[in-house]
C-alpha atoms as a PDB file:
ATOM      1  CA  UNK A   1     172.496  59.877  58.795  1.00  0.00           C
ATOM      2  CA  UNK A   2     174.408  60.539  55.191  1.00  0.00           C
ATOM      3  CA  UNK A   3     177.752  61.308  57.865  1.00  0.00           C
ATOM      4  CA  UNK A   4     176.727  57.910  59.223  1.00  0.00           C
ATOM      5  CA  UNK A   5     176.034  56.195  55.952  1.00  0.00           C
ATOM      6  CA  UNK A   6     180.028  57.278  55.246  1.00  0.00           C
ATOM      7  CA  UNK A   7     181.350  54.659  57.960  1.00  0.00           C
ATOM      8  CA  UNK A   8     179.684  51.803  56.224  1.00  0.00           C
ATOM      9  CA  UNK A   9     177.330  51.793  58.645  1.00  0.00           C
ATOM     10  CA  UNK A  10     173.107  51.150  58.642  1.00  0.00           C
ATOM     11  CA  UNK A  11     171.938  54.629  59.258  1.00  0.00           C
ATOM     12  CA  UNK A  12     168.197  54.297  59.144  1.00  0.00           C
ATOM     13  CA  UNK A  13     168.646  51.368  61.515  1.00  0.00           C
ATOM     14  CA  UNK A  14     170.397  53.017  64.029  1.00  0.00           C
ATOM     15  CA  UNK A  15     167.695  55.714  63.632  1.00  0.00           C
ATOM     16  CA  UNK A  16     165.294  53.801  64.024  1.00  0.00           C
ATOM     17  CA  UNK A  17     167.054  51.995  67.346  1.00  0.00           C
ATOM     18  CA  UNK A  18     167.114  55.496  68.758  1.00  0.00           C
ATOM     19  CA  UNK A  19     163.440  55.908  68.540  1.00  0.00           C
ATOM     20  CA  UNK A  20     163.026  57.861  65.232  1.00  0.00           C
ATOM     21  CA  UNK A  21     160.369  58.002  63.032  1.00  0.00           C
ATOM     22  CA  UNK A  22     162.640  57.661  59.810  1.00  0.00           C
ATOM     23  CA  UNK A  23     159.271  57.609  57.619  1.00  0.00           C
ATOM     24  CA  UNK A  24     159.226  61.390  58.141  1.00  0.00           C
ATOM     25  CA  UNK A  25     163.128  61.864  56.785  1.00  0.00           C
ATOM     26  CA  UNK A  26     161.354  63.210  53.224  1.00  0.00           C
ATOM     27  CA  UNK A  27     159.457  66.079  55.088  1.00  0.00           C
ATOM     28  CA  UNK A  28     161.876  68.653  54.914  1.00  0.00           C
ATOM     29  CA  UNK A  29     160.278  70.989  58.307  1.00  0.00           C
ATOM     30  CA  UNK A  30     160.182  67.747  60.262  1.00  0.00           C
ATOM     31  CA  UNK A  31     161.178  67.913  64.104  1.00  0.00           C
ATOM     32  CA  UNK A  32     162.406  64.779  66.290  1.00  0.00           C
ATOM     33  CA  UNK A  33     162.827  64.633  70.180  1.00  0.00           C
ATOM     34  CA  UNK A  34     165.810  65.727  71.504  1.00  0.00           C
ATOM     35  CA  UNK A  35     165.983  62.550  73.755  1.00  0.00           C
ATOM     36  CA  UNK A  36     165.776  60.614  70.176  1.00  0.00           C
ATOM     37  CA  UNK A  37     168.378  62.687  68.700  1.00  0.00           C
ATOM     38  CA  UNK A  38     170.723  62.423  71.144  1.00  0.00           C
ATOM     39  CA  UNK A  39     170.464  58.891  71.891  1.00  0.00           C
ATOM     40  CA  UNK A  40     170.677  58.600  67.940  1.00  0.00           C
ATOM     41  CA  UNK A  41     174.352  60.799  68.851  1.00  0.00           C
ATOM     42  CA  UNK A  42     175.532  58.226  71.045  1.00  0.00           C
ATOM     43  CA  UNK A  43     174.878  55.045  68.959  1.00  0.00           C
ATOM     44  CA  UNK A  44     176.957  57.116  66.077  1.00  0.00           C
ATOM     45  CA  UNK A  45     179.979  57.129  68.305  1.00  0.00           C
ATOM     46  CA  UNK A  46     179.493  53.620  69.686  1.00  0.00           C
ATOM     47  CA  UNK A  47     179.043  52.104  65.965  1.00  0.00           C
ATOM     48  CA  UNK A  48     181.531  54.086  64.907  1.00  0.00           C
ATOM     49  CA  UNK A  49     184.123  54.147  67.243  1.00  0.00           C
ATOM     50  CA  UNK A  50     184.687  58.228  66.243  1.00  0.00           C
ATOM     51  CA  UNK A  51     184.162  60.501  69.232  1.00  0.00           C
ATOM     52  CA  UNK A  52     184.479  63.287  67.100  1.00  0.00           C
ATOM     53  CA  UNK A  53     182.192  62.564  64.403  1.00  0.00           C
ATOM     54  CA  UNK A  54     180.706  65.820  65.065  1.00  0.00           C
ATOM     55  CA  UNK A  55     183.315  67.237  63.362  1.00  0.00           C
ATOM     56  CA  UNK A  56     183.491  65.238  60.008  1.00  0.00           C
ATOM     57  CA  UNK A  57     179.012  66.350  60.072  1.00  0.00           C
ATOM     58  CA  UNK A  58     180.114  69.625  60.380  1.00  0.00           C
ATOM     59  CA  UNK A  59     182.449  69.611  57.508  1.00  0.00           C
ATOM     60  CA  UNK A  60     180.397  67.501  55.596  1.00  0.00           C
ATOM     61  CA  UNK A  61     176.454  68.963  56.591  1.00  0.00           C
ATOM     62  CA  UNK A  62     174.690  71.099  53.109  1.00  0.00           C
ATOM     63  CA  UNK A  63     173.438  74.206  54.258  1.00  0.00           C
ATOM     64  CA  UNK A  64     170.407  73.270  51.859  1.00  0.00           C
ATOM     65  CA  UNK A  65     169.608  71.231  55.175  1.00  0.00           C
ATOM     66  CA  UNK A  66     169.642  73.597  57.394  1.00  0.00           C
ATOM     67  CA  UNK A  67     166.427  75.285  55.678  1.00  0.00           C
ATOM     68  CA  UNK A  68     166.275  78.835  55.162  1.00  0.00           C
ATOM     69  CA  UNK A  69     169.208  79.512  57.507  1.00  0.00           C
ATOM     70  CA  UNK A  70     171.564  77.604  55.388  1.00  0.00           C
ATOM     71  CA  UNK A  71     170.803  79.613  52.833  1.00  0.00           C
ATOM     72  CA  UNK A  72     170.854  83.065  54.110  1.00  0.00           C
ATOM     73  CA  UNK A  73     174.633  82.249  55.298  1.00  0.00           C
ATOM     74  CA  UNK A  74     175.524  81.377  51.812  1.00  0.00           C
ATOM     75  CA  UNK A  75     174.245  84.549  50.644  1.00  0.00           C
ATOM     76  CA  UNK A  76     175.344  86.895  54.007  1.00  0.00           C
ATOM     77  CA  UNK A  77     177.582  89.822  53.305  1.00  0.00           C
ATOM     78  CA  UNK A  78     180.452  89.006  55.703  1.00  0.00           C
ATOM     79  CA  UNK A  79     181.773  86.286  58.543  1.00  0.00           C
ATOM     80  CA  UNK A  80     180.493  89.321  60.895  1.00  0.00           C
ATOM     81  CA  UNK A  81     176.667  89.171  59.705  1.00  0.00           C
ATOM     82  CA  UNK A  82     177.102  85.313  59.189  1.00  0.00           C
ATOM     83  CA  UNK A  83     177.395  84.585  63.061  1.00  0.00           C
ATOM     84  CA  UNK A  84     174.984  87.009  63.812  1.00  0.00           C
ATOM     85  CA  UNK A  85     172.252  84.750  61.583  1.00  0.00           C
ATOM     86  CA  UNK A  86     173.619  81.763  62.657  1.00  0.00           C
ATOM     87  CA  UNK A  87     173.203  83.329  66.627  1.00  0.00           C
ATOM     88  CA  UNK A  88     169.670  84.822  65.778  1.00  0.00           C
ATOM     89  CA  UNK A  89     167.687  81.685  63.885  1.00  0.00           C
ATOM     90  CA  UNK A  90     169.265  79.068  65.804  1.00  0.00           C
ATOM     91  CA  UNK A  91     166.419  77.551  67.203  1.00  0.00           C
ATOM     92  CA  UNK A  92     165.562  76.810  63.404  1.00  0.00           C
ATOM     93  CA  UNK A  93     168.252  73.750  64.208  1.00  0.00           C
ATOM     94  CA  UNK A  94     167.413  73.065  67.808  1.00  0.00           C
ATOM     95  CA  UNK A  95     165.221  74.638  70.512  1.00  0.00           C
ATOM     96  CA  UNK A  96     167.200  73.567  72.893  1.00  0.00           C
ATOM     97  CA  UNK A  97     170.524  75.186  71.309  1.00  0.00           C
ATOM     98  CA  UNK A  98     171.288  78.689  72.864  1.00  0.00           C
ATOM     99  CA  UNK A  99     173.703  79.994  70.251  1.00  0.00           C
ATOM    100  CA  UNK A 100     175.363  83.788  70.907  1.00  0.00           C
ATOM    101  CA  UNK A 101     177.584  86.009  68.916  1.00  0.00           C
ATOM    102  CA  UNK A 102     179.349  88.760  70.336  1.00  0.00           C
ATOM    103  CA  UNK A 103     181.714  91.220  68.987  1.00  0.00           C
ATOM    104  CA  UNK A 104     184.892  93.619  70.410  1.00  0.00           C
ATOM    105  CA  UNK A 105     187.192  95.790  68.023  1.00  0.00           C
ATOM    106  CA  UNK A 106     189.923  92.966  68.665  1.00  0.00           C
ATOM    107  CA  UNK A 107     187.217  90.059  67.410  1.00  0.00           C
ATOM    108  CA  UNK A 108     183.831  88.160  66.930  1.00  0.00           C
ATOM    109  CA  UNK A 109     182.641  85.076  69.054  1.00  0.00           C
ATOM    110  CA  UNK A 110     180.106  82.516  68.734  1.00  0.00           C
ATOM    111  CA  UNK A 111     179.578  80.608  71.463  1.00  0.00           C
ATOM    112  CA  UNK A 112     177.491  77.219  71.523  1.00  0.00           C
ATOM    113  CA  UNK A 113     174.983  75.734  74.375  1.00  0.00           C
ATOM    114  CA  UNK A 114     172.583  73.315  74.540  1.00  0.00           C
ATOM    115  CA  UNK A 115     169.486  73.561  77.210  1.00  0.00           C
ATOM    116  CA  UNK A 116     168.314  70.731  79.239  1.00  0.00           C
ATOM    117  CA  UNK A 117     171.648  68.638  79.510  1.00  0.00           C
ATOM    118  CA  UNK A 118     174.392  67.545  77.080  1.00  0.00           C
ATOM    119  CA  UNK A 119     174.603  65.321  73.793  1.00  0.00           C
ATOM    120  CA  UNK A 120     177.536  62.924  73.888  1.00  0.00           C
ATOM    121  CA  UNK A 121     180.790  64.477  73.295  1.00  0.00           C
ATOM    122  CA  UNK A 122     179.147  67.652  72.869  1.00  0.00           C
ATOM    123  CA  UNK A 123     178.910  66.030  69.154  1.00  0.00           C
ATOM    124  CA  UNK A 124     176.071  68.790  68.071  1.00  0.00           C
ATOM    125  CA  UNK A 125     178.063  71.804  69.463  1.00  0.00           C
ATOM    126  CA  UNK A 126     181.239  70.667  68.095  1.00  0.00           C
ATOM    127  CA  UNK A 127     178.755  70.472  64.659  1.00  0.00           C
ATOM    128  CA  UNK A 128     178.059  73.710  64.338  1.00  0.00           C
ATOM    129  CA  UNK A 129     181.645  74.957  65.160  1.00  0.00           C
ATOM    130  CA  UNK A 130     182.901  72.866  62.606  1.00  0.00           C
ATOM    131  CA  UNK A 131     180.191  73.879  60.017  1.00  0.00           C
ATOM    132  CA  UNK A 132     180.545  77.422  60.534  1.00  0.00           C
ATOM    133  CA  UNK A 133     184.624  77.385  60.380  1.00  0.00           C
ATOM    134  CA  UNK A 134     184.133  75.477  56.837  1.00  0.00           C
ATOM    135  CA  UNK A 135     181.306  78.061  55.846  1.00  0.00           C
ATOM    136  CA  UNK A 136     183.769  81.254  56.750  1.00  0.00           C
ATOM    137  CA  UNK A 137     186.242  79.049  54.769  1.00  0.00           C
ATOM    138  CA  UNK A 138     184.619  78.867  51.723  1.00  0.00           C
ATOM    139  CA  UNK A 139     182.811  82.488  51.533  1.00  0.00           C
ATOM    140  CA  UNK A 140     186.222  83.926  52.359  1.00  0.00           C
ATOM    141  CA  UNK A 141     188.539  85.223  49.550  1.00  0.00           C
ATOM    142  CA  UNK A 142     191.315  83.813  51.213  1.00  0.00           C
ATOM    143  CA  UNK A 143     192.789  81.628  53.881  1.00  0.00           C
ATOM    144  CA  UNK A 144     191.569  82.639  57.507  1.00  0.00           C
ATOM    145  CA  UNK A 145     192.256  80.796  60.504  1.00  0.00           C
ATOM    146  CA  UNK A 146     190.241  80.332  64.328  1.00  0.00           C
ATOM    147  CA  UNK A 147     191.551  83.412  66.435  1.00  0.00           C
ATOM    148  CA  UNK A 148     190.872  81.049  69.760  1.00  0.00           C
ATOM    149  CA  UNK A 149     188.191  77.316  69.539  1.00  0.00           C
ATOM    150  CA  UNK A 150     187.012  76.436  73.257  1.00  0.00           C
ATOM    151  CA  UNK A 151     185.638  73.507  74.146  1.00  0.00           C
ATOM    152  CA  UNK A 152     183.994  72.857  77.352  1.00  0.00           C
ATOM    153  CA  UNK A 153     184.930  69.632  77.572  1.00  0.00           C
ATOM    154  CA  UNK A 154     188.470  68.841  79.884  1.00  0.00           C
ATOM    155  CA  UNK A 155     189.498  65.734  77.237  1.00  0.00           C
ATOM    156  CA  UNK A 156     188.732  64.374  74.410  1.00  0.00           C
ATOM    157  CA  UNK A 157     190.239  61.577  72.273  1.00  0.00           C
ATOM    158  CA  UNK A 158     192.332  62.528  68.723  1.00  0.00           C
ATOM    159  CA  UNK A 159     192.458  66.269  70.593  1.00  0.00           C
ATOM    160  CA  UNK A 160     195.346  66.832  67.351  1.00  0.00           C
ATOM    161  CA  UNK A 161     192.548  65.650  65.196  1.00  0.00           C
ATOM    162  CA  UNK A 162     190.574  68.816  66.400  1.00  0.00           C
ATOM    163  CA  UNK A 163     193.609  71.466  65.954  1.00  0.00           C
ATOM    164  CA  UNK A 164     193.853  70.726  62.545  1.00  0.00           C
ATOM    165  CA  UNK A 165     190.394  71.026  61.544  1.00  0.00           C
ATOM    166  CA  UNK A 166     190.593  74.416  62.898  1.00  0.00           C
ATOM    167  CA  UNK A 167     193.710  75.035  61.880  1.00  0.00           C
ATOM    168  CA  UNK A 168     194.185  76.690  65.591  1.00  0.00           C
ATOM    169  CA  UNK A 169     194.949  74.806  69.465  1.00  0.00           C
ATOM    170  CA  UNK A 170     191.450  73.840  70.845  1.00  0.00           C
ATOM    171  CA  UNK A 171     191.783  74.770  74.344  1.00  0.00           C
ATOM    172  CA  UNK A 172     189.567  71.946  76.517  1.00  0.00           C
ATOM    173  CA  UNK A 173     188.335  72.512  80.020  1.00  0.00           C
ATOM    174  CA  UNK A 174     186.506  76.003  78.804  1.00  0.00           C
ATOM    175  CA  UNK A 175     183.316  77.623  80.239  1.00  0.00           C
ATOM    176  CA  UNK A 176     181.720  77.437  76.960  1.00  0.00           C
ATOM    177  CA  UNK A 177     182.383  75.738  73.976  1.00  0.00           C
ATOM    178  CA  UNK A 178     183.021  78.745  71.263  1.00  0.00           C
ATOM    179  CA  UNK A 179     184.790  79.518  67.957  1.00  0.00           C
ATOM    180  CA  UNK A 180     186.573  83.081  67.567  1.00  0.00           C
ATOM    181  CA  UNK A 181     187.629  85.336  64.584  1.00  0.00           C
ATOM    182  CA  UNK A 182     189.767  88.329  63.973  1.00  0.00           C
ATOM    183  CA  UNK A 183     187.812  91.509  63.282  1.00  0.00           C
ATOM    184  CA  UNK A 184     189.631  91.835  60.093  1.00  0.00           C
ATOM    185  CA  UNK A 185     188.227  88.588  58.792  1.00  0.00           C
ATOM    186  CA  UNK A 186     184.958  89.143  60.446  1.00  0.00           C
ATOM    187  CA  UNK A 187     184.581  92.768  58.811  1.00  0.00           C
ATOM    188  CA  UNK A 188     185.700  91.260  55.004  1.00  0.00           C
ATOM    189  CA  UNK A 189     183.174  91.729  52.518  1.00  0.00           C
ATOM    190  CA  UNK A 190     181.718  88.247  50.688  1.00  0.00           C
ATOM    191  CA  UNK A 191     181.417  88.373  47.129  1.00  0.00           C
ATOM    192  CA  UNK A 192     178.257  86.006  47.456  1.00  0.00           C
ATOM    193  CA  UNK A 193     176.346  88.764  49.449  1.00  0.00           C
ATOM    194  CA  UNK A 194     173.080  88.717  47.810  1.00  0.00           C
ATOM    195  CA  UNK A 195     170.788  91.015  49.508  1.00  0.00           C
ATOM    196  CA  UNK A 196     167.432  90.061  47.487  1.00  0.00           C
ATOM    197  CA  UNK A 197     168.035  86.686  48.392  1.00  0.00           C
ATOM    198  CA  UNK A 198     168.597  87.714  51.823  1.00  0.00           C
ATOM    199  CA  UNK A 199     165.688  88.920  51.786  1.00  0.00           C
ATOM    200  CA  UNK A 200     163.631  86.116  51.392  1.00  0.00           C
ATOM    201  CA  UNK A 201     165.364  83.527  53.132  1.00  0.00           C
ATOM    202  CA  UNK A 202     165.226  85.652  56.355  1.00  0.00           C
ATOM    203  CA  UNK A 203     161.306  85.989  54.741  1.00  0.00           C
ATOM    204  CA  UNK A 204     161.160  81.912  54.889  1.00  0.00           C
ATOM    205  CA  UNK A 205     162.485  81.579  58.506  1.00  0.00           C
ATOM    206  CA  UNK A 206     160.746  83.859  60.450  1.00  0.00           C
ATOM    207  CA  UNK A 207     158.037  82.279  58.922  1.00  0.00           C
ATOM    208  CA  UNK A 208     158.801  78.693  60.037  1.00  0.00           C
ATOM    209  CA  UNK A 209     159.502  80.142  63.335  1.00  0.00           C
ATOM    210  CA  UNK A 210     156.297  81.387  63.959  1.00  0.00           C
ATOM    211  CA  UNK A 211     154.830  78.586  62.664  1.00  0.00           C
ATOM    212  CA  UNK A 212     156.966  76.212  65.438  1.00  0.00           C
ATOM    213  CA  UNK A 213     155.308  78.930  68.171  1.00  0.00           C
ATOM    214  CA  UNK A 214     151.770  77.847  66.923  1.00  0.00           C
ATOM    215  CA  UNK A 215     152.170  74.118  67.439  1.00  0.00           C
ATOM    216  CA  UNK A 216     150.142  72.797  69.413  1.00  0.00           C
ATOM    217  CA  UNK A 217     150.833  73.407  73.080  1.00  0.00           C
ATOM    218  CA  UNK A 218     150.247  69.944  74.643  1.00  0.00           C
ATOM    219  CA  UNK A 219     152.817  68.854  71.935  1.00  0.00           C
ATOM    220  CA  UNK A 220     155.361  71.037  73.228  1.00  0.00           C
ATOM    221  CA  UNK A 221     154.702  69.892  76.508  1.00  0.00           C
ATOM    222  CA  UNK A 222     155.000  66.005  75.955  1.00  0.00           C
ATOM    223  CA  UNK A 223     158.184  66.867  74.266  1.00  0.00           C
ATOM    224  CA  UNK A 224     159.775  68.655  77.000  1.00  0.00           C
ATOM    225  CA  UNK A 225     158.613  66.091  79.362  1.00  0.00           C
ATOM    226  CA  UNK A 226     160.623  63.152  77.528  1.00  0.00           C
ATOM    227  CA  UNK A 227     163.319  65.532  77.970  1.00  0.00           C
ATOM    228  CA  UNK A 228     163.124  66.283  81.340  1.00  0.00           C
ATOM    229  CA  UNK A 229     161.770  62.520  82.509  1.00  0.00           C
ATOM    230  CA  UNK A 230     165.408  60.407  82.406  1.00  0.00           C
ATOM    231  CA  UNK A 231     167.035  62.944  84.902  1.00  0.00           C
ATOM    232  CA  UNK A 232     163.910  63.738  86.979  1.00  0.00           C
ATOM    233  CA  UNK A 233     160.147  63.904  87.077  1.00  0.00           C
ATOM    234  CA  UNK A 234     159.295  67.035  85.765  1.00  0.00           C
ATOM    235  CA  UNK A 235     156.724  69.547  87.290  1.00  0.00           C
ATOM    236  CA  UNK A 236     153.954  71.672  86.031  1.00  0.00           C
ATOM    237  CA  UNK A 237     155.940  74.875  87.232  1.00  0.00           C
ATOM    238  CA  UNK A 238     159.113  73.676  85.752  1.00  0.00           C
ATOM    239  CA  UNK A 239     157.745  72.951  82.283  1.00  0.00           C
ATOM    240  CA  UNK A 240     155.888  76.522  82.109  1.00  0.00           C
ATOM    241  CA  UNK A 241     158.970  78.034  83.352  1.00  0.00           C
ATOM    242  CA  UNK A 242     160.542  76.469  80.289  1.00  0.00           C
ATOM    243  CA  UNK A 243     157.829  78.239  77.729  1.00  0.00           C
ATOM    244  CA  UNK A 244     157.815  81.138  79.484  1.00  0.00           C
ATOM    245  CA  UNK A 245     153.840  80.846  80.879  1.00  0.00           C
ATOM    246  CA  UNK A 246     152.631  80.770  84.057  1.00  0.00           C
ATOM    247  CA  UNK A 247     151.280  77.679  85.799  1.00  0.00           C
ATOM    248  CA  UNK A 248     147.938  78.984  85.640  1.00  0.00           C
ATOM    249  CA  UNK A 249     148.668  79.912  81.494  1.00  0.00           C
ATOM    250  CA  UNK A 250     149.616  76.607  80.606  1.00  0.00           C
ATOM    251  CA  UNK A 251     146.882  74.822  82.894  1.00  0.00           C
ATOM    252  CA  UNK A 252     144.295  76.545  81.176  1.00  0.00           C
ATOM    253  CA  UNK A 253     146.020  76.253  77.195  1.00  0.00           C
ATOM    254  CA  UNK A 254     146.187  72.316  77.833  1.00  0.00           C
ATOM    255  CA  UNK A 255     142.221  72.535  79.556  1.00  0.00           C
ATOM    256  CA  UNK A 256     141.738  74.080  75.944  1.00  0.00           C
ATOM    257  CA  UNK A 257     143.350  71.093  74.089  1.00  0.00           C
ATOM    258  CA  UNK A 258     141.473  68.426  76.328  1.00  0.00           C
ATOM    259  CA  UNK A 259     144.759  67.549  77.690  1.00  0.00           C
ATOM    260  CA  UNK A 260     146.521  67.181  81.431  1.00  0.00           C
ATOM    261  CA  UNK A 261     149.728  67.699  82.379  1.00  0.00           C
ATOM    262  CA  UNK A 262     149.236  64.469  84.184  1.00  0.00           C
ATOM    263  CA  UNK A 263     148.416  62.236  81.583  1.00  0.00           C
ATOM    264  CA  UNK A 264     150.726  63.313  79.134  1.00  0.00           C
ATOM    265  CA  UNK A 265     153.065  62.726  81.735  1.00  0.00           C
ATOM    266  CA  UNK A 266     151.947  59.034  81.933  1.00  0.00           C
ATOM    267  CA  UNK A 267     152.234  59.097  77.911  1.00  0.00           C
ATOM    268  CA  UNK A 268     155.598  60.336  77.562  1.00  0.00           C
ATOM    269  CA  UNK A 269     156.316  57.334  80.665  1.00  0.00           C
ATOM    270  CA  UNK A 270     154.648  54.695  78.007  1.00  0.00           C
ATOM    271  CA  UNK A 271     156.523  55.658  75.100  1.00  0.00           C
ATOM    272  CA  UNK A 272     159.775  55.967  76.351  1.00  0.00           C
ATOM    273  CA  UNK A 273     159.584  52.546  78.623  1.00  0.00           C
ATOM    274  CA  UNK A 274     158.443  50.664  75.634  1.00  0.00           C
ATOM    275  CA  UNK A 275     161.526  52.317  73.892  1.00  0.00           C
ATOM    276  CA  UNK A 276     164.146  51.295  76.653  1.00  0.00           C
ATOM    277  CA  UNK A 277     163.071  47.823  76.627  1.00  0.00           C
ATOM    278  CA  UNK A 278     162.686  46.636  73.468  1.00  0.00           C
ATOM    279  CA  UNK A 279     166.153  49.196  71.978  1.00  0.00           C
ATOM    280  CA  UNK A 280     168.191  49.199  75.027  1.00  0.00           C
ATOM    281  CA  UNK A 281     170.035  47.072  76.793  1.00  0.00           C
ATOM    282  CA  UNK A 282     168.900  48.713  80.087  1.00  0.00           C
ATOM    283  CA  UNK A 283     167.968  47.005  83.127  1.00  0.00           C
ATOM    284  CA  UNK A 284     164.332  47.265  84.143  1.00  0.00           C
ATOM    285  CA  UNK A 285     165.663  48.594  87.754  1.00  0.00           C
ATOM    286  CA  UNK A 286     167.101  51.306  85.568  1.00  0.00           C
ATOM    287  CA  UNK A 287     164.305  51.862  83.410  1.00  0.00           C
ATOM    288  CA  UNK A 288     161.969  52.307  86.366  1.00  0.00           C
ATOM    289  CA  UNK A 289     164.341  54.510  87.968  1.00  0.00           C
ATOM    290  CA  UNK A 290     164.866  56.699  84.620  1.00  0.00           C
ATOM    291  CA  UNK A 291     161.114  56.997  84.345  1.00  0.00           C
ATOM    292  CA  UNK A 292     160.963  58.123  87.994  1.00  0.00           C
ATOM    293  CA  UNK A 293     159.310  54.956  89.621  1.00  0.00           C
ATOM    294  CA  UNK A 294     159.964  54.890  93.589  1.00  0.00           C
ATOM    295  CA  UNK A 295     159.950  50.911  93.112  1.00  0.00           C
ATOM    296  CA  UNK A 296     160.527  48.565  90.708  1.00  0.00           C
ATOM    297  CA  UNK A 297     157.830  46.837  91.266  1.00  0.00           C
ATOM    298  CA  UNK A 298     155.705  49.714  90.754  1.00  0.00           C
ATOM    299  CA  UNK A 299     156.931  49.850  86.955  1.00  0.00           C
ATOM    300  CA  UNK A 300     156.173  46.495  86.304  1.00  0.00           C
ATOM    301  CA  UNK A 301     152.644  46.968  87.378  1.00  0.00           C
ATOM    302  CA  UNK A 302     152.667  49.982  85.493  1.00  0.00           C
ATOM    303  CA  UNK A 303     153.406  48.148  82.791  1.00  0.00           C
ATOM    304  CA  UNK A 304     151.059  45.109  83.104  1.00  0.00           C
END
């Protein structure tokens, strides 16, 4: 919203048109859905008119907001054991971003995903390439450049917009979308490398992570639901399969919760048709079909 805020643009409106509960911006461990967020990614490049303004929130992003995992990359030891955090505590950001590092005696990768679909422009991906290139930038005692930036994506707009970010050619049309380094700059010891403070900001995310495995199951599974609903009506197996339980696991954690998969199915259908048709300009024919109504018809009565 503050990268928003920078194009003279309402950000907390356009928050709130994507379906976000701005009231919790001031709780710093607050989570949003991911179908909010990324509908709140493709009003940003509508209003905007900037397909890439991924890139300017990755150069511009704190690492104070990224919680403890901000932190602990300000304080790693080198680019090499930077990627590795940034691989290991993704999910702090996302828990649908799949983040890997991997490492040969030529270089070090970190390669990008996101789970259950793609945000517009792959605006989050391109993020977190951008913010860890500026990161390795400034904890570096010199100059380094990209070794090879891939980008899933076969075009984009302002593509010489993106090479000099990264000071490197982004190659487009990639498998994955990925940022490399040379194993000399990866291997370079930071002067910033605190390992007290490591210490305890590795302390502070483990413990928010286990606290995000805690929450409360039938949560988790309304959340995945308005996920999965747009592209197809999810299933008990597939939504199990997601959390890694069994059918029978998950039947019995939601029995515990006085919950059904059933009827959180019909509340993630409420909550996301009253979204589409008072903040979108979507059709009702595509609303019902979105929400996986055979008929139209059907999702009116639904609705009545």
């Amino acid at each position: 919203c503050q990268t928003i805020k920078g194009y003279d643009i309402d950000a907390i409106a356009l928050a709130e048109e994507a379906g976000i509960d701005t009231s919790r911006f001031n709780i710093p461990e607050a989570r949003y859905p991911l179908v909010s967020v990324r509908q709140l990614w493709k009003l940003a490049i509508e209003k905007t008119g900037d397909p890439l303004i991924g890139l300017r929130m990755g150069d511009e992003i704190q690492a104070g907001a990224l919680h403890g995992l901000g932190l602990a990359m300000i304080t790693s030891n080198s680019l090499g054991h930077l990627l590795d955090l940034v691989a290991r505590y993704g999910q702090v950001l996302s828990s649908t971003m799949h983040i890997q590092s991997t490492h040969t005696a030529e270089k070090s990768r970190l390669t990008v995903n996101t789970l259950a679909g793609d945000e517009p422009a792959h605006a989050a991906r391109i993020t977190m390439l951008a913010f860890v290139f500026r990161q390795a930038q400034r904890l570096s005692q010199h100059n380094i450049k990209a070794v090879e930036v891939t980008l899933a994506m076969k075009e984009i707009p302002d593509s010489p917009r993106l090479n000099a970010y990264f000071k490197s050619e982004v190659r487009l049309g990639a498998e994955a979308d990925s940022i490399s380094f040379s194993a000399k700059d990866v291997a370079e010891s930071y002067a910033c490398a605190n390992p007290l403070l490591q210490e305890v900001n590795e302390k502070a995310i483990n413990e928010y992570l286990e606290r995000m495995k805690q929450a409360r199951i039938s949560d988790r599974v309304l959340l995945l639901i308005k996920e999965f609903l747009p592209r197809s009506e999810p299933r008990l197996s597939m939504i199990a399969k997601h959390l890694n339980l069994s059918e029978r696991t998950l039947q019995r954690k939601l029995d515990a919760e006085k919950q059904s998969f059933l009827g959180l199915l019909d509340k993630a259908r409420q909550t996301l048709a009253n979204r589409w048709l008072v903040h979108s300009d979507l059709s009702v024919v595509e609303i019902s079909y979105r929400l996986s109504f055979s008929d139209p018809s059907c999702f009116c009565r639904a609705c009545h």
